[in-house]
PDB file of N, CA and C in Angstrom:
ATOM      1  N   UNK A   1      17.860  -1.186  -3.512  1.00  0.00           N
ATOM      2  CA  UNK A   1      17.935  -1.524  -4.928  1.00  0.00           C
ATOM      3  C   UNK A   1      17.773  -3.043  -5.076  1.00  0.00           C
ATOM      4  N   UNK A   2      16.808  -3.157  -6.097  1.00  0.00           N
ATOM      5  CA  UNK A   2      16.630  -4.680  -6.146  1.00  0.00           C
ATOM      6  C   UNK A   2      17.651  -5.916  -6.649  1.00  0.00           C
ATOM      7  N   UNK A   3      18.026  -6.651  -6.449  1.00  0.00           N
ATOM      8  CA  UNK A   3      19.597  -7.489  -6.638  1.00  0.00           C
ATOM      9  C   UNK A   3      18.698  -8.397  -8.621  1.00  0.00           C
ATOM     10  N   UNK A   4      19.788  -8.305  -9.320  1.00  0.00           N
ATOM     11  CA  UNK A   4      19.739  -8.522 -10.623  1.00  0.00           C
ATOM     12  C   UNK A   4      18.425  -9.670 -10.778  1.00  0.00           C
ATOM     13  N   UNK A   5      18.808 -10.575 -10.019  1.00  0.00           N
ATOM     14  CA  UNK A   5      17.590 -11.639 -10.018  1.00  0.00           C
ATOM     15  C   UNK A   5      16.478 -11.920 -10.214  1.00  0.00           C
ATOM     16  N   UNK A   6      16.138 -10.677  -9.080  1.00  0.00           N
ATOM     17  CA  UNK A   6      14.617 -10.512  -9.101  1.00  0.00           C
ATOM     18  C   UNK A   6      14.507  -9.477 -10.268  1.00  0.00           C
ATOM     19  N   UNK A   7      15.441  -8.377 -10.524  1.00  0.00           N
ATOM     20  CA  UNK A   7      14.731  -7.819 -12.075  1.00  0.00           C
ATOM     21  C   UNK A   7      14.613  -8.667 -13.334  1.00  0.00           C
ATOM     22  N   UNK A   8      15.438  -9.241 -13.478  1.00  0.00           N
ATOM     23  CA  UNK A   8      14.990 -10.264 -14.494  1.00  0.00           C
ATOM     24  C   UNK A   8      13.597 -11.230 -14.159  1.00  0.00           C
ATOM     25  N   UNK A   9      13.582 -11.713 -13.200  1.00  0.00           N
ATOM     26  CA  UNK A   9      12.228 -12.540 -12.754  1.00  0.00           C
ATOM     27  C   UNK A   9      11.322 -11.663 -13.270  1.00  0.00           C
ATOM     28  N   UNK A  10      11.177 -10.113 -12.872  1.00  0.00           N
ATOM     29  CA  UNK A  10       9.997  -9.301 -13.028  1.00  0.00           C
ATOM     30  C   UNK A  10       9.916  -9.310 -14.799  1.00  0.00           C
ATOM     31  N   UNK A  11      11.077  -8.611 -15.191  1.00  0.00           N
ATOM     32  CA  UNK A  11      11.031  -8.606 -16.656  1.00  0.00           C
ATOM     33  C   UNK A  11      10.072  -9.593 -17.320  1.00  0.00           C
ATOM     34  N   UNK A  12      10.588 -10.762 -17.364  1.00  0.00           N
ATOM     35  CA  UNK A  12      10.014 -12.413 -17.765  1.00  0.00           C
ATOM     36  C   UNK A  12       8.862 -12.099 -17.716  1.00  0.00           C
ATOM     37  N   UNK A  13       8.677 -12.194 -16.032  1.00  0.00           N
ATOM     38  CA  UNK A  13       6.692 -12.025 -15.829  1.00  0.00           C
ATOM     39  C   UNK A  13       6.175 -11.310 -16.504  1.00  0.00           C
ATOM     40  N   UNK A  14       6.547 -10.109 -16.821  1.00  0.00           N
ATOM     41  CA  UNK A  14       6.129  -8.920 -17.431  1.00  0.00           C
ATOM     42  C   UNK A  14       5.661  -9.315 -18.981  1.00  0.00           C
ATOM     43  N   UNK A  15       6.681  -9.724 -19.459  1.00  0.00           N
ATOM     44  CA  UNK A  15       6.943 -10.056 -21.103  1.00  0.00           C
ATOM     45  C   UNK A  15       5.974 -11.456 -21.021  1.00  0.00           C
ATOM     46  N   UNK A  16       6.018 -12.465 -20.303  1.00  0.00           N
ATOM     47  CA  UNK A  16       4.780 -13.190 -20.541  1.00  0.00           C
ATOM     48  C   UNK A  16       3.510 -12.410 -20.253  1.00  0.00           C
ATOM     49  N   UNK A  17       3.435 -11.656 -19.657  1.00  0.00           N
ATOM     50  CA  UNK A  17       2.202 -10.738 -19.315  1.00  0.00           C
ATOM     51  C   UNK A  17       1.520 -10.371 -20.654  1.00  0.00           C
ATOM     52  N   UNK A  18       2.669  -9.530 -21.294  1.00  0.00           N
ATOM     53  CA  UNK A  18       2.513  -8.747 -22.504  1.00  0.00           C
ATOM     54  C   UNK A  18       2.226 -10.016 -23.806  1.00  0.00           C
ATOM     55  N   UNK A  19       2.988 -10.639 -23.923  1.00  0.00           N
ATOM     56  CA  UNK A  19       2.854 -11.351 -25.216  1.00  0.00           C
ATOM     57  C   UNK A  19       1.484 -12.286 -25.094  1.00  0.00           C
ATOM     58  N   UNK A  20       1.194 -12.494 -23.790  1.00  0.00           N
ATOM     59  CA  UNK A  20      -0.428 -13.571 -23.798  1.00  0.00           C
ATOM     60  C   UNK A  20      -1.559 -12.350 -23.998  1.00  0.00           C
ATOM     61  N   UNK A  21      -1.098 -11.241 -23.323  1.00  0.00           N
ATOM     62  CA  UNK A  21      -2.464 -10.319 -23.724  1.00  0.00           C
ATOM     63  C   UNK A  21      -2.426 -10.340 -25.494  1.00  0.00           C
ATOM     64  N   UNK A  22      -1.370 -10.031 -26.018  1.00  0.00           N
ATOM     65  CA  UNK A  22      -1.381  -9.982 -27.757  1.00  0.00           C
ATOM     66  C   UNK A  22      -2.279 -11.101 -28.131  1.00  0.00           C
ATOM     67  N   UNK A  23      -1.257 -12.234 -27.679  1.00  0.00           N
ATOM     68  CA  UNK A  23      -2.226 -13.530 -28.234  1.00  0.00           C
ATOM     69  C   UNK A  23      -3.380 -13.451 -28.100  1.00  0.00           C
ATOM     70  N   UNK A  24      -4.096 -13.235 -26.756  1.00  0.00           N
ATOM     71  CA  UNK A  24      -5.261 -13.401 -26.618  1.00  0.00           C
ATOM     72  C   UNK A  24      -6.450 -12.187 -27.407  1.00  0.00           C
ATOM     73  N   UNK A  25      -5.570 -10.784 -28.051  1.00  0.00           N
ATOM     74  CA  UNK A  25      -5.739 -10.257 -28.893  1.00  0.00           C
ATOM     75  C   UNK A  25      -6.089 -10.497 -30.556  1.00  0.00           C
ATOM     76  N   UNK A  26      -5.227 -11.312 -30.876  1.00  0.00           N
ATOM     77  CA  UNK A  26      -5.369 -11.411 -31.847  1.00  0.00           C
ATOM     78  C   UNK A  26      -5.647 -12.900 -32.544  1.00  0.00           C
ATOM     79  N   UNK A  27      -5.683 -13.610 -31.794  1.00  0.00           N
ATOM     80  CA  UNK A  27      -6.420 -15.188 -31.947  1.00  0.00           C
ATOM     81  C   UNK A  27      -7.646 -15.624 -31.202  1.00  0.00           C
ATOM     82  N   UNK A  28      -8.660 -16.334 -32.351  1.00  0.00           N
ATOM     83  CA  UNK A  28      -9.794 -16.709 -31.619  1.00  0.00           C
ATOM     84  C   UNK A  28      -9.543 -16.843 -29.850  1.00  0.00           C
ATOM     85  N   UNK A  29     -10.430 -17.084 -29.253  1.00  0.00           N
ATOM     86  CA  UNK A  29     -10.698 -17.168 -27.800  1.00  0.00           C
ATOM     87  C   UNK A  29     -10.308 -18.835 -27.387  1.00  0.00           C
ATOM     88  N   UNK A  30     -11.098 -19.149 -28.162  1.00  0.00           N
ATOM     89  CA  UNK A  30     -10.589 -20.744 -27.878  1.00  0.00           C
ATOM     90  C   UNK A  30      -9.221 -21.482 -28.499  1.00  0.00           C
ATOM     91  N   UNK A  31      -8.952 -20.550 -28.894  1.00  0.00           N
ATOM     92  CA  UNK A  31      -7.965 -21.530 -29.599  1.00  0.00           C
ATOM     93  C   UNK A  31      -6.307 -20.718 -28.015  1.00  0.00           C
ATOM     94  N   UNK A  32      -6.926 -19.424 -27.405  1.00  0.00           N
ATOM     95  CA  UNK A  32      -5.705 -19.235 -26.721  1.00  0.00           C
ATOM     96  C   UNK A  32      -6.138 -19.141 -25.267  1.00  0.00           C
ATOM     97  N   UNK A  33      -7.432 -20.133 -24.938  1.00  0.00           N
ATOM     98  CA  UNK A  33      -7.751 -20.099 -23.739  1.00  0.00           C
ATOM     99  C   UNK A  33      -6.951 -20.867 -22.713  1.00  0.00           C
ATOM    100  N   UNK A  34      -6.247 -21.410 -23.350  1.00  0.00           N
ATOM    101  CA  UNK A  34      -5.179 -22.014 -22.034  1.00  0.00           C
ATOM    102  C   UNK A  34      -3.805 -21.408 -21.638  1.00  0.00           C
ATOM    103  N   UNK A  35      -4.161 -19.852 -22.348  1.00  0.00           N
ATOM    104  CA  UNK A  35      -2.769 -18.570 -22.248  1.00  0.00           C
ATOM    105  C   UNK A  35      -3.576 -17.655 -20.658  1.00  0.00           C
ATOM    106  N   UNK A  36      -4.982 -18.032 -20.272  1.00  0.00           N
ATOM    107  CA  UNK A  36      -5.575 -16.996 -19.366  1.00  0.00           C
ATOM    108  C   UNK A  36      -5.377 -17.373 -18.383  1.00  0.00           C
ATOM    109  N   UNK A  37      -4.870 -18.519 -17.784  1.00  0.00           N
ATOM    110  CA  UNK A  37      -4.933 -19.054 -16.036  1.00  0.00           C
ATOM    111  C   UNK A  37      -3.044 -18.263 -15.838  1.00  0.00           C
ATOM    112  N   UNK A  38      -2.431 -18.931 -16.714  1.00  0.00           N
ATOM    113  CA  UNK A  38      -0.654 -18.268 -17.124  1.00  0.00           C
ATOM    114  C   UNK A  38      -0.850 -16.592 -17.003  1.00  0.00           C
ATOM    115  N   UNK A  39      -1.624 -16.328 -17.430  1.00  0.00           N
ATOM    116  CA  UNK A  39      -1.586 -14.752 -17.598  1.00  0.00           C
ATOM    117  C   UNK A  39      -2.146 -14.153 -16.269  1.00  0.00           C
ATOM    118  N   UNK A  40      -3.366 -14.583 -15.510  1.00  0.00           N
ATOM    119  CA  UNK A  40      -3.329 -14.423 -14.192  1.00  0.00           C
ATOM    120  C   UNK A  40      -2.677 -14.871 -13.357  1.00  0.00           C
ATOM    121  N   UNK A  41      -1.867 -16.271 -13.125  1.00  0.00           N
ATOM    122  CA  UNK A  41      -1.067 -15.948 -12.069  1.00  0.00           C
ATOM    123  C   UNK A  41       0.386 -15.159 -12.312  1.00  0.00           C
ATOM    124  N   UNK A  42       0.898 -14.816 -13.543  1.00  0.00           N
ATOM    125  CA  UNK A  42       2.022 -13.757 -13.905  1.00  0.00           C
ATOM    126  C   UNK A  42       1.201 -12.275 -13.117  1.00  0.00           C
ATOM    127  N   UNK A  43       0.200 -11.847 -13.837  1.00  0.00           N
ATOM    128  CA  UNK A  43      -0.432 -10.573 -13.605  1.00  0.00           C
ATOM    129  C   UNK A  43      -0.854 -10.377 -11.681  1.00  0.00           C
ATOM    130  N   UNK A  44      -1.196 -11.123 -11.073  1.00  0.00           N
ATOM    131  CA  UNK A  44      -1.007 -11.727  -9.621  1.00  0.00           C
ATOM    132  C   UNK A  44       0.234 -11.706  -9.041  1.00  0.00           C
ATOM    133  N   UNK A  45       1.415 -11.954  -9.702  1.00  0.00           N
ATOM    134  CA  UNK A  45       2.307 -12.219  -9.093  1.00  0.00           C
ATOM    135  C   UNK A  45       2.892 -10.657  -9.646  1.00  0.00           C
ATOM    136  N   UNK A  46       3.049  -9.929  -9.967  1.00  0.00           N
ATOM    137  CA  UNK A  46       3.174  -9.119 -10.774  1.00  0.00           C
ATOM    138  C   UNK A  46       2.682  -7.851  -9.499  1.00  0.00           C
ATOM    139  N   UNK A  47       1.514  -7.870  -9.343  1.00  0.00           N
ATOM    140  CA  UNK A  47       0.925  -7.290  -8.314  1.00  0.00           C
ATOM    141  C   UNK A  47       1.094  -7.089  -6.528  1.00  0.00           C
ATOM    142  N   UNK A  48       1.262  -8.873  -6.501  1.00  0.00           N
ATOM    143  CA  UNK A  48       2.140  -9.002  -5.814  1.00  0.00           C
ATOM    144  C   UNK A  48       3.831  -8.110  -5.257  1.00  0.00           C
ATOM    145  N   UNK A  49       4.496  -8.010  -6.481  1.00  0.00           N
ATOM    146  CA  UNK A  49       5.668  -7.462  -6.043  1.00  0.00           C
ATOM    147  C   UNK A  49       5.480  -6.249  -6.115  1.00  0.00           C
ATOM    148  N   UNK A  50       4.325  -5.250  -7.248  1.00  0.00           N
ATOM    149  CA  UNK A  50       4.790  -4.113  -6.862  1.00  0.00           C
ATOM    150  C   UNK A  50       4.057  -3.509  -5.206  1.00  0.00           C
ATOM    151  N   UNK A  51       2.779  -4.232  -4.431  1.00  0.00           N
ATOM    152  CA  UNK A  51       2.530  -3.670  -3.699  1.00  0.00           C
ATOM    153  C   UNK A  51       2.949  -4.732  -2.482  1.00  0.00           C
TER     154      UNK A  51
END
């Protein structure tokens, strides 16, 4: 079982995961292109833990 820490770490990652895909949803491209390098290394790291 994973110790509280790291579920919260994951959570976070997760929820920045989620809220930059929105942004990058629903605001021009340029105006939230500096949400996509943040969103790959969360989504990377993300990947990271589950495999």
């Amino acid at each position: 079982m994973p110790n509280p820490a790291e579920v919260i770490s994951v959570v976070v990652a997760l929820e920045c995961v989620v809220v930059s895909s929105i942004v990058l949803l629903l605001v021009p491209l340029d105006a939230a292109v500096s949400l996509i390098p943040l969103l790959l290394v969360f989504l990377v790291a993300l990947h990271a833990y589950r495999s």
